[in-house]
Protein backbone atom coordinates (compact mmCIF):
# COMPACT_ATOMS: atom_id res chain seq x y z
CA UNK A 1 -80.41 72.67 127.73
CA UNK A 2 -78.46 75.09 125.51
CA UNK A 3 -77.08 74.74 121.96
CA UNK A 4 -73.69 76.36 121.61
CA UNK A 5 -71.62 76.92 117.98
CA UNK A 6 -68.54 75.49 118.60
CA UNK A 7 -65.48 76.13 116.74
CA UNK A 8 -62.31 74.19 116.51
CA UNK A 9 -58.94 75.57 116.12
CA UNK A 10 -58.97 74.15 112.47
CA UNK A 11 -61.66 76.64 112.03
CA UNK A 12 -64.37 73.65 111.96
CA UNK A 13 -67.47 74.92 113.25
CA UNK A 14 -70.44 72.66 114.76
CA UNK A 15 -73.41 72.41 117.01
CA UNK A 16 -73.67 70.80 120.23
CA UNK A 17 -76.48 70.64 123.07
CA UNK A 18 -75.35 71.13 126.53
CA UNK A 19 -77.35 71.03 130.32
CA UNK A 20 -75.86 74.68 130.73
CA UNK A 21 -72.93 76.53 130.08
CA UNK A 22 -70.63 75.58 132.99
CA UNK A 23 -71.42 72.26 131.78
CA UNK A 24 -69.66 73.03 128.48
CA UNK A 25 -67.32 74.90 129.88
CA UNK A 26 -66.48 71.58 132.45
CA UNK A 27 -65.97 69.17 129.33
CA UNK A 28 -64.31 71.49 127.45
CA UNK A 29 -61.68 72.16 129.95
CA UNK A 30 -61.52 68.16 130.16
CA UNK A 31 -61.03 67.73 126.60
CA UNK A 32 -64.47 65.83 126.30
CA UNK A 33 -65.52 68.71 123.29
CA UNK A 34 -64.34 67.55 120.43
CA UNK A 35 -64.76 68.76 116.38
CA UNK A 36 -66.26 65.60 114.96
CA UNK A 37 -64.66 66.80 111.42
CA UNK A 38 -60.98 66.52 112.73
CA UNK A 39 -61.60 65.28 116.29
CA UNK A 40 -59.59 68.15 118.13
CA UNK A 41 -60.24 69.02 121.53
CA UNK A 42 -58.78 72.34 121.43
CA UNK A 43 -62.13 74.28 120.62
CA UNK A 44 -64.03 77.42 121.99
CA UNK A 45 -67.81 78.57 121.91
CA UNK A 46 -68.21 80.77 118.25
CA UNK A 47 -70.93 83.79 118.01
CA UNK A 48 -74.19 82.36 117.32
CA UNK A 49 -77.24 83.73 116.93
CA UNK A 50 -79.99 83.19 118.91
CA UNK A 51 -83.32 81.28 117.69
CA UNK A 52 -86.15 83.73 117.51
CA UNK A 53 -89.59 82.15 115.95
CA UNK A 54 -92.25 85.14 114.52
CA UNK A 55 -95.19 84.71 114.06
CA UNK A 56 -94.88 84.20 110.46
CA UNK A 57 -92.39 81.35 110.87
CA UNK A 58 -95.11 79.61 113.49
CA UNK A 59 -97.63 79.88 110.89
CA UNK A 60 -95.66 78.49 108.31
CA UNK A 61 -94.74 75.41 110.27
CA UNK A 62 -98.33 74.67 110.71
CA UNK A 63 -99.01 74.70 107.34
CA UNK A 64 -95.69 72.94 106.21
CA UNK A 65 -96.18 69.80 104.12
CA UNK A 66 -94.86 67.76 107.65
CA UNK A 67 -97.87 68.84 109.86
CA UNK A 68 -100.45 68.51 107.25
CA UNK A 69 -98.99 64.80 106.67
CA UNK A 70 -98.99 64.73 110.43
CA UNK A 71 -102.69 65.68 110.78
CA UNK A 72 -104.02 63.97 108.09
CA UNK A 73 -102.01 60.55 109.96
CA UNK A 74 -103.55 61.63 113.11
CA UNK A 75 -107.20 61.92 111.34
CA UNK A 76 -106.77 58.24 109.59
CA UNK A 77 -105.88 57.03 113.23
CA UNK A 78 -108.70 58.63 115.05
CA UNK A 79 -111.10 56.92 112.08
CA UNK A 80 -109.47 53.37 112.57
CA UNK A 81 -110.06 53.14 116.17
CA UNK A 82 -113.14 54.47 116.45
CA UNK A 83 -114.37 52.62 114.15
CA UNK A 84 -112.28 49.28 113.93
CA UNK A 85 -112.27 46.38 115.76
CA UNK A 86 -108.47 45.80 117.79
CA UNK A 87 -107.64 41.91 117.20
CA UNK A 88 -103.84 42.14 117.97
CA UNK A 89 -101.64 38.98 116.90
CA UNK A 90 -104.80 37.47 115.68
CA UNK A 91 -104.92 39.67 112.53
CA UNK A 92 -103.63 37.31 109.96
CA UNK A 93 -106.09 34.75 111.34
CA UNK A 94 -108.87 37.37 111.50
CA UNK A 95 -108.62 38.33 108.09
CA UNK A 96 -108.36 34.74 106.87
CA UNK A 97 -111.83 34.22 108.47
CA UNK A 98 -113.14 37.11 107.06
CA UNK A 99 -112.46 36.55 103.33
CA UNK A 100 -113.16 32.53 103.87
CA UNK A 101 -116.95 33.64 105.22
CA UNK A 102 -116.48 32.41 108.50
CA UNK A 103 -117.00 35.70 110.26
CA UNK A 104 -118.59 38.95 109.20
CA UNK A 105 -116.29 41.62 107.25
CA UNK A 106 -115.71 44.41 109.42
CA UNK A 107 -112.66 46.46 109.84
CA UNK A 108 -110.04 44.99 111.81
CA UNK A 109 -106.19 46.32 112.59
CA UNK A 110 -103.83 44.60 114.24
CA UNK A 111 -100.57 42.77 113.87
CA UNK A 112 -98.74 40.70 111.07
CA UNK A 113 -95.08 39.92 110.54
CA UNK A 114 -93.67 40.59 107.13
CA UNK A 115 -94.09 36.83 105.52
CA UNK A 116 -97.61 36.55 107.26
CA UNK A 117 -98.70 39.88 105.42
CA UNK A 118 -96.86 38.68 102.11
CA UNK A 119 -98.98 35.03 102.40
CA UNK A 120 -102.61 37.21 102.52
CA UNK A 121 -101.22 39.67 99.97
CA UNK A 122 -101.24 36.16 97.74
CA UNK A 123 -104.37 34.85 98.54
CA UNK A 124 -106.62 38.26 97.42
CA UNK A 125 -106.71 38.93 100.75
CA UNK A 126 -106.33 42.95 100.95
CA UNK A 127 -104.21 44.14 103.56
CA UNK A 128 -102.62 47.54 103.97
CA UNK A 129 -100.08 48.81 106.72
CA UNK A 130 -100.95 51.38 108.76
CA UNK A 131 -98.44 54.45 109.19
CA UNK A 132 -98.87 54.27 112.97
CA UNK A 133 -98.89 52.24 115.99
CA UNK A 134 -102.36 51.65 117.30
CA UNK A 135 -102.74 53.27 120.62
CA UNK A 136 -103.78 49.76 122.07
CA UNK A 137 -99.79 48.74 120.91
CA UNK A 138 -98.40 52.16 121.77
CA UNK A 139 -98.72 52.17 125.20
């Protein structure tokens, strides 16, 4: 894949993704480029920069706000199913069980629909959502 700066004779300039450049060079002789500000066909590939990453830039992304969110997701994950107990569509039941005393608390994760989740919220039952799909779910 290649990214190309396109420019429109209006002077619009954009971004596009292409498999290679005779592939842009096919649809653009086809008239299937076109400026998605004034929808023209009639466009040619601008000067553009190529991406080059230092190693400063890598660092920085590794730091950024986005992968420490990401790690500290992927931590919380790790910790919930190593440690939790997978019971699927039988959470809400689960978790009724628990708080009635008719099973032992331990930490379950699993599945509720919105209303279902709403119903235990109301009861004192705690609940959170997770900010990932369980690996069990995932695949």
């Amino acid at each position: 894949m290649i990214r190309y700066a396109v420019k429109c004779a209006d002077g619009h300039v954009f971004e596009s993704w292409f498999q290679n450049a005779a592939a842009f060079d096919t649809l653009a002789a086809k008239g299937h480029v076109t400026c998605p500000d004034c929808g023209t066909s009639t466009v040619e590939k601008s000067l553009m920069a190529p991406r080059v990453t230092t190693s400063e830039a890598a660092k920085s992304a590794e730091t950024s706000p986005e992968a420490e969110r990401d790690r500290k997701i992927a931590e919380l994950k790790a910790k919930v199913e190593a440690e939790g107990d997978y019971v699927g569509q039988s959470f809400v039941t689960e978790a009724r069980k628990m708080h009635e005393g008719e099973t032992p608390n331990r930490m379950i994760y699993g599945e509720a629909n919105p209303k279902d989740a709403v119903s235990l919220l109301e009861e004192g039952i705690p609940i959170a959502p997770l900010p990932f799909l369980p690996t069990r779910k995932a695949n």
